[in-house]
Protein backbone atom coordinates (compact mmCIF):
# COMPACT_ATOMS: atom_id res chain seq x y z
CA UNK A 1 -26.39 -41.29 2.61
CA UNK A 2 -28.82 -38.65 3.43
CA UNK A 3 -32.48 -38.82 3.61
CA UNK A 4 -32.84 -35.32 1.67
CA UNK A 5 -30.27 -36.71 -1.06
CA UNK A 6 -32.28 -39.79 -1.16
CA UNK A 7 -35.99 -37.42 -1.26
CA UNK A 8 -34.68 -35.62 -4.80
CA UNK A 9 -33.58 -39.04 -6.39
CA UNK A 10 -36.88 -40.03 -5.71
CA UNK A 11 -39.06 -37.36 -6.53
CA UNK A 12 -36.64 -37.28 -9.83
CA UNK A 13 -37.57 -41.34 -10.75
CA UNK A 14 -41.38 -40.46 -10.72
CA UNK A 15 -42.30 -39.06 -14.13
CA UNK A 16 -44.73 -35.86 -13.22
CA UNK A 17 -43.80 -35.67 -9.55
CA UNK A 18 -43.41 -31.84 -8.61
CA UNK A 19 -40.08 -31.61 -6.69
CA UNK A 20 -40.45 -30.71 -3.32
CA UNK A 21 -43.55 -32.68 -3.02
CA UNK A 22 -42.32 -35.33 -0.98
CA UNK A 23 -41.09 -36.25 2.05
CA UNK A 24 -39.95 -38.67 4.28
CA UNK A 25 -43.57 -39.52 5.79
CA UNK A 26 -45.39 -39.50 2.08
CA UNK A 27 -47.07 -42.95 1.58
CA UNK A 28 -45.44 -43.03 -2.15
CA UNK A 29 -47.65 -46.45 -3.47
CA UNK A 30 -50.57 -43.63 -2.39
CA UNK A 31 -49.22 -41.25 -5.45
CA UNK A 32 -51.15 -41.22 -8.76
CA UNK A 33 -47.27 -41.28 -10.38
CA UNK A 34 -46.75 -44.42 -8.71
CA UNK A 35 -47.03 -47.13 -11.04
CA UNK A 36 -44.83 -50.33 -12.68
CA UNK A 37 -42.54 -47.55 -15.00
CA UNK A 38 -42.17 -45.62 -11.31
CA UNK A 39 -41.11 -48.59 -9.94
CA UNK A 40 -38.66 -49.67 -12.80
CA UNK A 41 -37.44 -45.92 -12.71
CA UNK A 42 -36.60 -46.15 -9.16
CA UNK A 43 -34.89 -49.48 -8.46
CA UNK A 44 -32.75 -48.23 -11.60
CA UNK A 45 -31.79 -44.67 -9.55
CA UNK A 46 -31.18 -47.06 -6.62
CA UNK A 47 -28.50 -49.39 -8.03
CA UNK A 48 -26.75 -46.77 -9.82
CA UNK A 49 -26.70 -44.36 -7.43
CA UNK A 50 -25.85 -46.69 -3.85
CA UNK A 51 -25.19 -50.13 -5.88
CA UNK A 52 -28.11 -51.90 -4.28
CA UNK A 53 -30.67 -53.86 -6.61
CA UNK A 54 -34.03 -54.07 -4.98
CA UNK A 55 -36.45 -56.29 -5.97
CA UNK A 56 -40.06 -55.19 -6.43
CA UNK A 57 -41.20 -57.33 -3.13
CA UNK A 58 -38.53 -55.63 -1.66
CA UNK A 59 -40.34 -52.48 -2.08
CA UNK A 60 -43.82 -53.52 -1.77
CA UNK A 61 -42.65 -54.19 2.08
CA UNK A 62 -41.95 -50.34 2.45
CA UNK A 63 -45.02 -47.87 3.48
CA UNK A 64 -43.12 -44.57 3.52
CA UNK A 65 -40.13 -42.71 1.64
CA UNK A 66 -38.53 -43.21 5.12
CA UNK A 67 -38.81 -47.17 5.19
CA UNK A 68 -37.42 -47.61 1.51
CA UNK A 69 -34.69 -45.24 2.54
CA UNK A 70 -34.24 -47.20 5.50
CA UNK A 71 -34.27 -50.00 3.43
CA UNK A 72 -31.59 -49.33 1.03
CA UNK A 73 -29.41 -48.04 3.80
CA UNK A 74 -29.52 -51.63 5.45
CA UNK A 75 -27.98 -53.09 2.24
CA UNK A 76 -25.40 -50.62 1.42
């Protein structure tokens, strides 16, 4: 799994989120398209895409786009 892979997923989940806005350091609870359909969105993308099923506490222990990737690479 790659990080920039993981970046376009996630800028993709986030309804209004101009691709190429993001990277691995972005705080993403910080973005005004962060919110509960964001986070529905996402965890969706996730278990699709790498077959992991986080739970929203899951990701409310992540700070950056780089910790939730890190995250999700830990339970692959």
């Amino acid at each position: 799994m790659e990080i920039k892979i993981f970046i376009e997923q996630f800028e993709e989940s986030l309804d209004g989120l101009e691709a190429g806005s993001v990277t691995e350091a972005t705080a993403f609870k910080e973005l005004k398209e962060w919110d509960s359909l964001a986070i529905l969105t996402l965890t969706d993308t996730i278990d699709l895409e790498y077959g992991v099923l986080l739970k929203k506490a899951d990701i409310e222990l992540c700070d950056t786009v780089r910790s939730l990737f890190e995250l999700v690479q830990s339970k692959v």
